[in-house]
Protein backbone atom coordinates (compact mmCIF):
# COMPACT_ATOMS: atom_id res chain seq x y z
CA UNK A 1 0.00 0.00 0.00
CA UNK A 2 1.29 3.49 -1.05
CA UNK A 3 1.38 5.95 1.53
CA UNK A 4 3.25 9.54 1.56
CA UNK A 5 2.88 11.38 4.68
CA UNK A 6 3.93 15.00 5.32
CA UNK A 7 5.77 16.87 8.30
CA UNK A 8 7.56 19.78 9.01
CA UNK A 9 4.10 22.25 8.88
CA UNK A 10 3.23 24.82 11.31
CA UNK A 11 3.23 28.30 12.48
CA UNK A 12 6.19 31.13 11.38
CA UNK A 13 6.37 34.69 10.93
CA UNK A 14 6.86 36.06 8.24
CA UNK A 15 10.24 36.44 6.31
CA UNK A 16 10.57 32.71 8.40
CA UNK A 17 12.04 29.30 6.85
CA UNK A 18 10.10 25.94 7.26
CA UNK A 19 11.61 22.59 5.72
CA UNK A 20 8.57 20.52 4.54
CA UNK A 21 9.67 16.94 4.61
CA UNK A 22 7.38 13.71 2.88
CA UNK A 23 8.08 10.07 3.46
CA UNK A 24 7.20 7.58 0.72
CA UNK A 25 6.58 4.02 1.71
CA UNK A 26 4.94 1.19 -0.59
CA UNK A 27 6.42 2.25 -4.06
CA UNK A 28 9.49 2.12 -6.05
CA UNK A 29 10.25 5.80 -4.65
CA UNK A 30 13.53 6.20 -7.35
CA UNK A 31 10.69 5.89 -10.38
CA UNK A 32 8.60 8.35 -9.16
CA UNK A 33 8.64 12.26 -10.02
CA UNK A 34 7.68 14.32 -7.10
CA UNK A 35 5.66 17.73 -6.26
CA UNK A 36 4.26 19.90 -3.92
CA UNK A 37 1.22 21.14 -4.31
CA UNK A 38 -0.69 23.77 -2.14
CA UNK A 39 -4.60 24.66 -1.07
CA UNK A 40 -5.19 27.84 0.23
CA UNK A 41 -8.67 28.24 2.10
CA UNK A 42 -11.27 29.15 -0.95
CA UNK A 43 -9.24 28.29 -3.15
CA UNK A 44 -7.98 25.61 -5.95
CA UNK A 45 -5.23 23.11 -4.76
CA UNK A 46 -2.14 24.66 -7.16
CA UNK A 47 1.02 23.15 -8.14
CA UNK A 48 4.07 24.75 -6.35
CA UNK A 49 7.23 22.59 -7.09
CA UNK A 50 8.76 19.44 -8.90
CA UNK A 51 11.50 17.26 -8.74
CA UNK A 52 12.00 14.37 -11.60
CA UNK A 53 13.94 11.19 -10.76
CA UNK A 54 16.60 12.69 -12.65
CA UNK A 55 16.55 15.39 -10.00
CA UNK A 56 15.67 18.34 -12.42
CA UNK A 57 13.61 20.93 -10.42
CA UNK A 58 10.64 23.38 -11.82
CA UNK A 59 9.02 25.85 -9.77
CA UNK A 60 5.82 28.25 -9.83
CA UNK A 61 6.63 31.86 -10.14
CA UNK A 62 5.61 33.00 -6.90
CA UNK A 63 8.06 30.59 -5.45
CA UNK A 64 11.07 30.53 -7.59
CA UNK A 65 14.20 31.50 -5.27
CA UNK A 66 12.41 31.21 -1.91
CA UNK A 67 11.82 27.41 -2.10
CA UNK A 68 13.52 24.89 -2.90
CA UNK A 69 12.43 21.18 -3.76
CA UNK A 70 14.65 17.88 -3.07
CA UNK A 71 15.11 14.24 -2.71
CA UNK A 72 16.59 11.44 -1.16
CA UNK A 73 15.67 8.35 -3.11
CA UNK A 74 17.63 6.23 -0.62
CA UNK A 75 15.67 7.09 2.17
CA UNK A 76 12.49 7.49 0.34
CA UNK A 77 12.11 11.60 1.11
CA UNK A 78 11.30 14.81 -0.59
CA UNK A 79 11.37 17.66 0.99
CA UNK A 80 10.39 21.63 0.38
CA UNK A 81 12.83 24.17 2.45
CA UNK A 82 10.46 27.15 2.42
CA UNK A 83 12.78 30.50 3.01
CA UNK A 84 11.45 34.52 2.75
CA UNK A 85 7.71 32.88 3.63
CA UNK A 86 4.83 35.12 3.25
CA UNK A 87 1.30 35.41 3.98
CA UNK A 88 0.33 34.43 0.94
CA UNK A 89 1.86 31.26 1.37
CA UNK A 90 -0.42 29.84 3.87
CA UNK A 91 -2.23 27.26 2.62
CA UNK A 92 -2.68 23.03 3.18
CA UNK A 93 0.68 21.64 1.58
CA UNK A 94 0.44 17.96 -0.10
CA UNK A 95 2.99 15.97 -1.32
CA UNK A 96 2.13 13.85 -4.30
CA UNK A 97 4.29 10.98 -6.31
CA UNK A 98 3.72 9.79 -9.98
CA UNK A 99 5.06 6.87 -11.59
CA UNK A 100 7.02 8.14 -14.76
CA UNK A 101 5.83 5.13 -16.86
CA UNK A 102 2.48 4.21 -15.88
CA UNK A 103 1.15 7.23 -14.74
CA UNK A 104 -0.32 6.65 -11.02
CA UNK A 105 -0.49 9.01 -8.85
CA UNK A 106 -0.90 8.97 -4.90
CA UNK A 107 -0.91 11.88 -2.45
CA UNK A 108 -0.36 12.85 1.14
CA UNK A 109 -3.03 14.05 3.54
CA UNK A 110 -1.73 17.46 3.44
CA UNK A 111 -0.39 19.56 5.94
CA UNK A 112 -0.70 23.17 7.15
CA UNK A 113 1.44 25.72 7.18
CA UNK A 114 0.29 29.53 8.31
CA UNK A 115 2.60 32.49 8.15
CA UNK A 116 1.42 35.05 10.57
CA UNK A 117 2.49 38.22 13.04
């Protein structure tokens, strides 16, 4: 059974850093690409990073040089270090994996992350 679950979310001020971590069990993690995606309250869940199993990155405009996407296929991870955070960047953060060959896709429960005075 495929399961990615999510950590790292919370509470920070902003101009804070949080390091959004997701652990893959049940799959062939190394075959997988990976993203983030977010949900803001009222609004539609949006794409907000990438990382291939080649390791080549893509990001959405709002986020390019704050975040950064990565993996670590031997321990199953990706993670999203989250620096220069805004308001705007509160939202429900999901991790989700797709098999480059067949196409399957599987996601995380989410997790929230609110940047606040």
């Amino acid at each position: 059974q495929v399961q990615l679950v999510e950590s790292g979310g919370g509470l920070v001020q902003p101009g804070g850093s949080l390091r959004l971590s997701c652990a893959a069990s049940g799959m062939a993690f190394s075959i997988y690409d990976m993203g983030w995606y977010r949900q803001a309250p009222g609004n539609q869940r949006e794409w907000v990073a990438r990382i291939t199993r080649e390791a080549a990155t893509n990001y959405t405009d709002s986020v390019k040089g704050r975040f950064t996407i990565s993996r670590d296929n031997a321990k199953k991870m990706v993670f999203l270090q989250m620096n220069s955070l805004k308001p705007e960047d509160t939202a429900v953060y999901y991790c989700k994996g797709r098999h480059r060959f067949y196409g399957n896709e599987y996601w995380g429960q989410g997790i929230q992350v609110t940047v606040s005075s």
